[in-house]
N, C-alpha and C. Protein backbone atom coordinates (compact mmCIF):
# COMPACT_ATOMS: atom_id res chain seq x y z
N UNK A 1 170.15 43.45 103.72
CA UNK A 1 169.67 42.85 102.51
C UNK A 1 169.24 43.94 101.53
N UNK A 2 168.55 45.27 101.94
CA UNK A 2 168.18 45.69 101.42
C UNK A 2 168.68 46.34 101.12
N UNK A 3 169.89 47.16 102.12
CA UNK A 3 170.48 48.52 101.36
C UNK A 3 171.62 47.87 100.70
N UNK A 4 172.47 46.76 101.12
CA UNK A 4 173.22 46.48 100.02
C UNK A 4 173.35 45.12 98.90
N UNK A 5 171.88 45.02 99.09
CA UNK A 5 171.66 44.15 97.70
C UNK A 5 171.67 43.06 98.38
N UNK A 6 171.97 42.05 99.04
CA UNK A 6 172.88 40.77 99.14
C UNK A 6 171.58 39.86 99.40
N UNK A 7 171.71 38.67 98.93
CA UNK A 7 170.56 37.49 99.34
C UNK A 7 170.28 37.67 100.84
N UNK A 8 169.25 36.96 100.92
CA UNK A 8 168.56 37.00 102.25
C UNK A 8 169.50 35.75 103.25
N UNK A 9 169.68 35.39 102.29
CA UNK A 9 170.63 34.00 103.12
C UNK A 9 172.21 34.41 103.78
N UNK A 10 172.55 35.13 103.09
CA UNK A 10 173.93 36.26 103.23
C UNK A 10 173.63 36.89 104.40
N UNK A 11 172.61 37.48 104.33
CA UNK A 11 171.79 38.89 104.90
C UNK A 11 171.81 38.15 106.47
N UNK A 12 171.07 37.55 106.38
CA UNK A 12 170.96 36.42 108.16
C UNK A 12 171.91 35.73 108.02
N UNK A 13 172.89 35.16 107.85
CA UNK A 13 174.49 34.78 108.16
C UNK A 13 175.12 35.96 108.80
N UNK A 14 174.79 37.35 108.35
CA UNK A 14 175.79 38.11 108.50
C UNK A 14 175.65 38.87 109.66
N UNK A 15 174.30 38.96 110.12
CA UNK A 15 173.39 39.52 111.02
C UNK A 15 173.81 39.52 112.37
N UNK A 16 174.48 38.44 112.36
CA UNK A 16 174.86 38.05 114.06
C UNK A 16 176.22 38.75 114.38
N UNK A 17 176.62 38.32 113.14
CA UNK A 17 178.35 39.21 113.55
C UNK A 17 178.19 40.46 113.39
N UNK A 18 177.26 41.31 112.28
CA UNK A 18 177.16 42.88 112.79
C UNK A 18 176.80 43.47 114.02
N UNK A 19 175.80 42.36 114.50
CA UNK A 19 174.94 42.39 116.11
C UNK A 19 176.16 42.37 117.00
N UNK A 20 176.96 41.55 116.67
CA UNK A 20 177.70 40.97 117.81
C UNK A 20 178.61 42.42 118.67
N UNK A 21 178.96 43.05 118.02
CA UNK A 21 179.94 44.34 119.00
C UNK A 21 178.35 45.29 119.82
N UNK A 22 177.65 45.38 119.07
CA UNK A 22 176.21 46.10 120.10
C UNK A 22 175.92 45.27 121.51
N UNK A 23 176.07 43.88 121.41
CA UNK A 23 175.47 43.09 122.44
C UNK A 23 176.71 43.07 123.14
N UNK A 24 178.10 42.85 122.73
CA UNK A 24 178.94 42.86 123.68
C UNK A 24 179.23 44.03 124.34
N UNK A 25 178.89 45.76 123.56
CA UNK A 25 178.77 46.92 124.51
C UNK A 25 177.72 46.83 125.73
N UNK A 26 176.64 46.26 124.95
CA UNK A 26 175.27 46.26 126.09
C UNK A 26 175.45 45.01 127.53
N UNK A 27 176.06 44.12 127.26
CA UNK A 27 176.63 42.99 128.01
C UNK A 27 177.20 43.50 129.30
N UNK A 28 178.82 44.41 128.38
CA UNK A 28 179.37 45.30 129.33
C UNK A 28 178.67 45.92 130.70
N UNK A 29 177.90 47.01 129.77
CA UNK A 29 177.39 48.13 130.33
C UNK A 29 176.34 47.59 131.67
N UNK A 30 175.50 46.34 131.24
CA UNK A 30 174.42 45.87 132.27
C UNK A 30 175.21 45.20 133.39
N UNK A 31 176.38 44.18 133.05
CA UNK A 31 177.20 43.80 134.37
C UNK A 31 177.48 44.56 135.20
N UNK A 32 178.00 45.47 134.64
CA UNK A 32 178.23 46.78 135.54
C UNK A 32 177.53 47.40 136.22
N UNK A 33 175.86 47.83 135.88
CA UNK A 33 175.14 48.31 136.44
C UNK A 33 174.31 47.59 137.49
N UNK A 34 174.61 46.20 137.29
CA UNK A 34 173.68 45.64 138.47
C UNK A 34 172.13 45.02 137.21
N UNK A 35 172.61 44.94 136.26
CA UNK A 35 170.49 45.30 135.65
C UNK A 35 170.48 43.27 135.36
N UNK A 36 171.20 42.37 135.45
CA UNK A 36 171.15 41.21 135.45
C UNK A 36 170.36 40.35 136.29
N UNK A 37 170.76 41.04 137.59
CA UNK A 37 169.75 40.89 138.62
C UNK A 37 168.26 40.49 137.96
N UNK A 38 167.50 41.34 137.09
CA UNK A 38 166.46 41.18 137.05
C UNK A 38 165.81 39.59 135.92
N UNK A 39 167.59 39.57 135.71
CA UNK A 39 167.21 37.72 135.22
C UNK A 39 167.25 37.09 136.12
N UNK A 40 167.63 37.37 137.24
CA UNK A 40 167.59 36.22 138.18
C UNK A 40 166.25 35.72 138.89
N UNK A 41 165.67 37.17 139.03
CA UNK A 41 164.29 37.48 139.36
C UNK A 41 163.08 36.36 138.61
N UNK A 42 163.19 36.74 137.25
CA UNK A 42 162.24 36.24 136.40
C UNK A 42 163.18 34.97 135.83
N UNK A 43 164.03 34.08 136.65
CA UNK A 43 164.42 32.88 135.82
C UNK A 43 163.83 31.97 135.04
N UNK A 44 162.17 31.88 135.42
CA UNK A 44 161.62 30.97 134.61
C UNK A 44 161.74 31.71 133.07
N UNK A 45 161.10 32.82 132.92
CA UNK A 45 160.97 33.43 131.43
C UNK A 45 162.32 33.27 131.15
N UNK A 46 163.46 33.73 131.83
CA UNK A 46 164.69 33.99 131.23
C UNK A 46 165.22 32.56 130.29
N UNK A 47 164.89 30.95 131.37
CA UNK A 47 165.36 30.12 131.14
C UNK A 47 164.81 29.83 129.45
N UNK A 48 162.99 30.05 129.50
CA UNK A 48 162.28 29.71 128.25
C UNK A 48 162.85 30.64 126.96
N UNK A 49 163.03 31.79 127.58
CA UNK A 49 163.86 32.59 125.96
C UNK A 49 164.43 32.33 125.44
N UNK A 50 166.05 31.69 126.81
CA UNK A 50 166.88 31.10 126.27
C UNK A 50 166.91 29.82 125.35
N UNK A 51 165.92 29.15 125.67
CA UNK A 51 166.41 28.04 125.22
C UNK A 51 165.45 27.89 123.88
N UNK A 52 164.47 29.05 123.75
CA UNK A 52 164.21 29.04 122.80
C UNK A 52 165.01 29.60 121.52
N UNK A 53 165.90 30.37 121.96
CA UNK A 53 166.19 31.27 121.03
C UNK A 53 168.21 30.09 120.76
N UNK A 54 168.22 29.44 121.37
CA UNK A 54 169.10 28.23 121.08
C UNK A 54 168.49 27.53 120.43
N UNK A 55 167.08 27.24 120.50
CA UNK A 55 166.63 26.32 119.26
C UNK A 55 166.14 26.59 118.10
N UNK A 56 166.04 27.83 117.98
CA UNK A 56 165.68 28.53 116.66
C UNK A 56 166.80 28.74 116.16
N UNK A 57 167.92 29.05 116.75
CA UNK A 57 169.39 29.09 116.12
C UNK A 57 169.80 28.21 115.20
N UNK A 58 169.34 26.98 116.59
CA UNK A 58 169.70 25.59 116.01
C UNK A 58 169.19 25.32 114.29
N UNK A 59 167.71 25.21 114.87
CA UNK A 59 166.62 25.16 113.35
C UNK A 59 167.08 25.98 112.50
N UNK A 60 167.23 26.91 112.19
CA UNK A 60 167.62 28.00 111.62
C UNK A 60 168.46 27.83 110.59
N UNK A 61 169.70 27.16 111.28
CA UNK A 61 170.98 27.06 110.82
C UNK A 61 170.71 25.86 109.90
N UNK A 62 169.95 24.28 110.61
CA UNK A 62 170.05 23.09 109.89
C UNK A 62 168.70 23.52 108.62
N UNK A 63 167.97 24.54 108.58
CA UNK A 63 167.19 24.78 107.32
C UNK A 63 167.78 25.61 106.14
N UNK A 64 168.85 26.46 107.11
CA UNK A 64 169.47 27.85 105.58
C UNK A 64 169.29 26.71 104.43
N UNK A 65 169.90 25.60 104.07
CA UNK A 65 170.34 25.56 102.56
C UNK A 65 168.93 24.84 102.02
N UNK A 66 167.96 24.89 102.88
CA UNK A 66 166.40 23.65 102.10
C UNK A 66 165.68 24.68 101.85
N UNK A 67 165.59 25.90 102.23
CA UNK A 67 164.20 26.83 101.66
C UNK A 67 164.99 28.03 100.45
N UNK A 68 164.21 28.05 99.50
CA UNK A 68 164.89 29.16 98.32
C UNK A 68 164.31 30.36 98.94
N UNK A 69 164.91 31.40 98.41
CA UNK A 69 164.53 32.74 98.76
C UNK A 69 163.99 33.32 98.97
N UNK A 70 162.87 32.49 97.23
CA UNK A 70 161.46 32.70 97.03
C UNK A 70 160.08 32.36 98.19
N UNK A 71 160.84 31.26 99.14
CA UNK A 71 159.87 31.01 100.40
C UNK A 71 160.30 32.25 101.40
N UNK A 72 161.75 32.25 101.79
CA UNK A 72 162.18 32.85 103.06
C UNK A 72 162.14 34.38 103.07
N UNK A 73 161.88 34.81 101.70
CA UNK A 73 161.54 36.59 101.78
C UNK A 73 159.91 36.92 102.35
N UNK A 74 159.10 36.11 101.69
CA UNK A 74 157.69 36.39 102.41
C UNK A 74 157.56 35.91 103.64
N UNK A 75 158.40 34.68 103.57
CA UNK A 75 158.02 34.52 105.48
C UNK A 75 159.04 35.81 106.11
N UNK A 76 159.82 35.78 105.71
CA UNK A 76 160.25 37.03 106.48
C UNK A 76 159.59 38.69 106.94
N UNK A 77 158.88 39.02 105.61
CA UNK A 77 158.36 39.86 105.84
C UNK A 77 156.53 39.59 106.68
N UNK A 78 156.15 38.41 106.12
CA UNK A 78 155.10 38.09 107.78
C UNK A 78 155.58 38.44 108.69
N UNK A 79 156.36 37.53 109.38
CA UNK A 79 157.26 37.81 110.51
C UNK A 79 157.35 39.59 110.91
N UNK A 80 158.33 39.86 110.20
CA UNK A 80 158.47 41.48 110.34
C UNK A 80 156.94 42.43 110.76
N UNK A 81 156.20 41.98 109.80
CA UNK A 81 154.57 42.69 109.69
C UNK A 81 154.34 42.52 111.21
N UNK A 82 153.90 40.67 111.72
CA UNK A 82 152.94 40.36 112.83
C UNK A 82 153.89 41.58 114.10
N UNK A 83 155.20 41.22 113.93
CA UNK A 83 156.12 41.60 115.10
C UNK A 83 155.75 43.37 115.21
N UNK A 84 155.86 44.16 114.22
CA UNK A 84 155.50 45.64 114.11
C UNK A 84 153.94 45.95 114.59
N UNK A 85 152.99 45.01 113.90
CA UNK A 85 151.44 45.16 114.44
C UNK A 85 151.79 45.08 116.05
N UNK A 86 152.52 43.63 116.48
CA UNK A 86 152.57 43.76 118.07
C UNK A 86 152.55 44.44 118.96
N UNK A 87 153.82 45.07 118.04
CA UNK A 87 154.97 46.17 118.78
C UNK A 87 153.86 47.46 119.06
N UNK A 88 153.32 47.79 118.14
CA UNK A 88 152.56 49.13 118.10
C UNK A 88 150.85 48.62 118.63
N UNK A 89 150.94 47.66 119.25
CA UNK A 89 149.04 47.61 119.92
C UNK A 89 149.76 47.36 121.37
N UNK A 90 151.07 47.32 121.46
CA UNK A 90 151.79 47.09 122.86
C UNK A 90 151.28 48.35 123.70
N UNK A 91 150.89 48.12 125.02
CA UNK A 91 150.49 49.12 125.71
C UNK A 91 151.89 49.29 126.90
């Protein structure tokens, strides 16, 4: 969004398909190594991520065209803020 200009709505449409060749290297690489295993381990969390992160997809997708920009840039950057504070009081 930022380095090449484009709406925020563009910006997260486009997000998944730039993502998409990183996750299918990393996909690769963990089958291979055995590191899946450790979803099997922790299935309960694994199951709740999943299905959270299918329903935020979901939501996600049926809200793009109801919020203007003007809402989804500040919630975005909350978001961004709380997630970085997290990240960095993470021990």
């Amino acid at each position: 969004m930022l380095l090449f200009g484009q709406d925020i709505k563009t910006a997260g449409s486009l997000s998944p398909l730039v993502s998409l060749p990183t996750i299918l290297v990393a996909f690769a690489r963990y089958s291979r190594d055995g590191s899946f295993a450790a979803l099997g381990a922790n299935l309960r969390f694994t199951t709740v991520m999943a299905a959270g992160s299918i329903a935020g997809a979901v939501l996600g997708g049926l809200l793009l065209g109801v919020f203007p920009d003007l809402v989804l840039i500040p919630a975005l950057a909350v978001i961004l803020l709380a997630s970085a504070y997290k990240l960095a009081r993470h021990d």
